[in-house]
Protein backbone atom coordinates (compact mmCIF):
# COMPACT_ATOMS: atom_id res chain seq x y z
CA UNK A 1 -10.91 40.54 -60.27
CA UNK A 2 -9.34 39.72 -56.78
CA UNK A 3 -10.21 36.38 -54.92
CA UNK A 4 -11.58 35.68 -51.29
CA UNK A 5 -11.27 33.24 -49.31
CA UNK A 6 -14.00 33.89 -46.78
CA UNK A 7 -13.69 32.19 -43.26
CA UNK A 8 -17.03 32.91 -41.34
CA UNK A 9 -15.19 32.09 -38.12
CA UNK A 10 -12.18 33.75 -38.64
CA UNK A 11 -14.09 37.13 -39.41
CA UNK A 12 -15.80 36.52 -36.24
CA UNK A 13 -12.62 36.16 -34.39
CA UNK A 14 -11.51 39.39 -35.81
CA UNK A 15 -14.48 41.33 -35.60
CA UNK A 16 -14.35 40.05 -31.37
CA UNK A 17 -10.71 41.33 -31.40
CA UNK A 18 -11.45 44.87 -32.28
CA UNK A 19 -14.60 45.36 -30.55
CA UNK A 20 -12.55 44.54 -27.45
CA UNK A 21 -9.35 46.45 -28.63
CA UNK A 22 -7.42 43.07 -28.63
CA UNK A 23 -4.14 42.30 -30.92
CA UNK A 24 -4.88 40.60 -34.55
CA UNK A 25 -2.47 38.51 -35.50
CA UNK A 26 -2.40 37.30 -39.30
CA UNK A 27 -3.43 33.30 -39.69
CA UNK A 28 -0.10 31.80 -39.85
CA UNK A 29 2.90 32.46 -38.05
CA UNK A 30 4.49 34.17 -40.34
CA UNK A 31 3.96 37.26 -42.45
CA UNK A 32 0.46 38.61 -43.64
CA UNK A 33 -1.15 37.25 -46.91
CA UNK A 34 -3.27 38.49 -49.06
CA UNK A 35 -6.92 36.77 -48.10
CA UNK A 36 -5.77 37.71 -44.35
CA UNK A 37 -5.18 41.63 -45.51
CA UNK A 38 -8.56 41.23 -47.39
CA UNK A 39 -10.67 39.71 -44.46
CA UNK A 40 -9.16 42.59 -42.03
CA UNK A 41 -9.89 45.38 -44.23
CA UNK A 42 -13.60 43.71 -44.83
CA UNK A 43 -13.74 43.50 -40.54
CA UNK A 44 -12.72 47.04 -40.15
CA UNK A 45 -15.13 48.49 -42.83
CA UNK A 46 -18.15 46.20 -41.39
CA UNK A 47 -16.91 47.67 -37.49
CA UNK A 48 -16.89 50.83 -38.56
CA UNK A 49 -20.09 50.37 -40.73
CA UNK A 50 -21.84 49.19 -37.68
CA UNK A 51 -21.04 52.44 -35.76
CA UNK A 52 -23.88 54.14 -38.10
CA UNK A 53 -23.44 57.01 -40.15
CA UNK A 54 -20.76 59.87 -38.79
CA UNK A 55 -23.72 62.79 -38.62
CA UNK A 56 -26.06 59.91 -36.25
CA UNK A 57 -22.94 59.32 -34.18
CA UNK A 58 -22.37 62.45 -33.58
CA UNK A 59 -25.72 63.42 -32.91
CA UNK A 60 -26.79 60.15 -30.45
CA UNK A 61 -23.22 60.96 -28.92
CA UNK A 62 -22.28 57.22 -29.98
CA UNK A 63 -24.87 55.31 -28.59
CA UNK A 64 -25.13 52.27 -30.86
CA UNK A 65 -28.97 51.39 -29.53
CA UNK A 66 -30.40 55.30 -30.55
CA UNK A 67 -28.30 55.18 -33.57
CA UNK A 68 -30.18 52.09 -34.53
CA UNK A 69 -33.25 53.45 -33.36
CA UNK A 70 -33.06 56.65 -35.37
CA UNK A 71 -32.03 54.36 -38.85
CA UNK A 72 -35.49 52.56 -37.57
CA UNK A 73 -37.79 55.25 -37.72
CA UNK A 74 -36.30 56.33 -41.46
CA UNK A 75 -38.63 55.43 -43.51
CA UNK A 76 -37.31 52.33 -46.21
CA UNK A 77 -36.01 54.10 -48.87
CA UNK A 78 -34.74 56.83 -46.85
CA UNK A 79 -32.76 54.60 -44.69
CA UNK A 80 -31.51 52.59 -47.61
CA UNK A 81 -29.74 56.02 -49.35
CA UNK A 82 -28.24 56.63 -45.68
CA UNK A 83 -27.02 53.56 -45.21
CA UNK A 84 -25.42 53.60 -48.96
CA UNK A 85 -23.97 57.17 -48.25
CA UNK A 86 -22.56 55.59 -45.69
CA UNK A 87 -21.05 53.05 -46.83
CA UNK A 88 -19.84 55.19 -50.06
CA UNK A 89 -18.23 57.34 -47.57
CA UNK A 90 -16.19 54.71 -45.96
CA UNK A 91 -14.75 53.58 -49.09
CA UNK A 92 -14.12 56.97 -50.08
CA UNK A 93 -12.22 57.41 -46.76
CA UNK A 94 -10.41 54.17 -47.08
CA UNK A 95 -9.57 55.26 -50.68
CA UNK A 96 -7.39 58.29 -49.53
CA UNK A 97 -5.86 56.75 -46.13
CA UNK A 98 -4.89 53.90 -48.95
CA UNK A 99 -3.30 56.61 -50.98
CA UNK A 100 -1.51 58.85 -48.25
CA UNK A 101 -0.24 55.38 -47.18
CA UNK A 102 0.90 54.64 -50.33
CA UNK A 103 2.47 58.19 -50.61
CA UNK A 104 4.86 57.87 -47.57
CA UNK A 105 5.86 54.46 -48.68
CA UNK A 106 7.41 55.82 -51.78
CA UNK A 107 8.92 58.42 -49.93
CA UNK A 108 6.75 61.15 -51.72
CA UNK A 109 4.80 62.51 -48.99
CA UNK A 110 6.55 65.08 -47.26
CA UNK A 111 6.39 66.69 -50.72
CA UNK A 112 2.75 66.51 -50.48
CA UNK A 113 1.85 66.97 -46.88
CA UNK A 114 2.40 67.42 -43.53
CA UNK A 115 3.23 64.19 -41.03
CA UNK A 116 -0.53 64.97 -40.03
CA UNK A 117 -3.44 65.26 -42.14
CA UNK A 118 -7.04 65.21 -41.37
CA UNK A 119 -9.89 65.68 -43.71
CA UNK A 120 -13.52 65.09 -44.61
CA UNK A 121 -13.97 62.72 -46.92
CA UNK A 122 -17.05 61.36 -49.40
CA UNK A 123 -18.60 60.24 -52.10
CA UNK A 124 -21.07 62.63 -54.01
CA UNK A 125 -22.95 61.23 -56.96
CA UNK A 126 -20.23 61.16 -59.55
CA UNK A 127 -16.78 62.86 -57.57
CA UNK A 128 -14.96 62.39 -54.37
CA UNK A 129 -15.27 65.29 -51.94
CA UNK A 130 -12.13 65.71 -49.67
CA UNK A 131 -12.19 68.90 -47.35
CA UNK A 132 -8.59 69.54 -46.05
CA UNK A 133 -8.30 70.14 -42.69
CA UNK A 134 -4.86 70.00 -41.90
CA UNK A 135 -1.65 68.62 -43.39
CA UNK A 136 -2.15 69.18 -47.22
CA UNK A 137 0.45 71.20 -48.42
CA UNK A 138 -0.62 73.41 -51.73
């Protein structure tokens, strides 16, 4: 199990600096630490999470008040597996930007890919999905 060390105000403050494409800076002066990497990651998921599902962004041509609109006229339990499948989907995209990250720290992924990849990525009931779209090398 990993710890947190949740600061309501400090998610708030970091939440304000990406919805107006500010710098984050880590809480001390120095390098990052583990609860700050942790409460990041959790503000980036939630900002991204409150974008809506890709399919309704794409469709309401990002506009956050018809996107929430449209999730408003699902009805409950229709809504709730959209809003799972969303967030599924997030991880699963986190997941494999963790990994490729991971990859061309250890120097192993030029082996794998090229400097660009781009994919579709989700969760299905019991398996990842990843469509390649560019930069995976067979």
């Amino acid at each position: 199990m990993f710890p947190i060390d949740f600061v309501k105000t400090r998610a708030l403050c970091l939440l304000d600096c990406i919805r107006k494409g500010h710098p984050i800076q880590p809480t001390l002066d120095s390098a990052w630490e583990d609860q700050d990497l942790i409460t990041v990651a959790a503000v980036c998921q939630a900002a991204i999470r409150f974008l809506g599902p890709p399919e309704f962004r794409v469709q309401y041509q990002y506009d956050l008040s018809k996107i929430a609109d449209a999730l408003d006229c699902l009805h409950p339990e229709h809504r709730e597996f959209v809003e799972r499948q969303c967030d599924a989907d997030i991880l699963a995209a986190i997941d494999l930007s963790s990994h490729l990250t991971r990859f061309a720290d250890a120097g192993c992924f030029d082996e794998h890919f090229e400097p660009n990849v781009r994919a579709l990525v989700g969760q299905e009931i019991v398996a990842r999905k990843i469509i390649s779209l560019k930069g995976f090398r067979t």
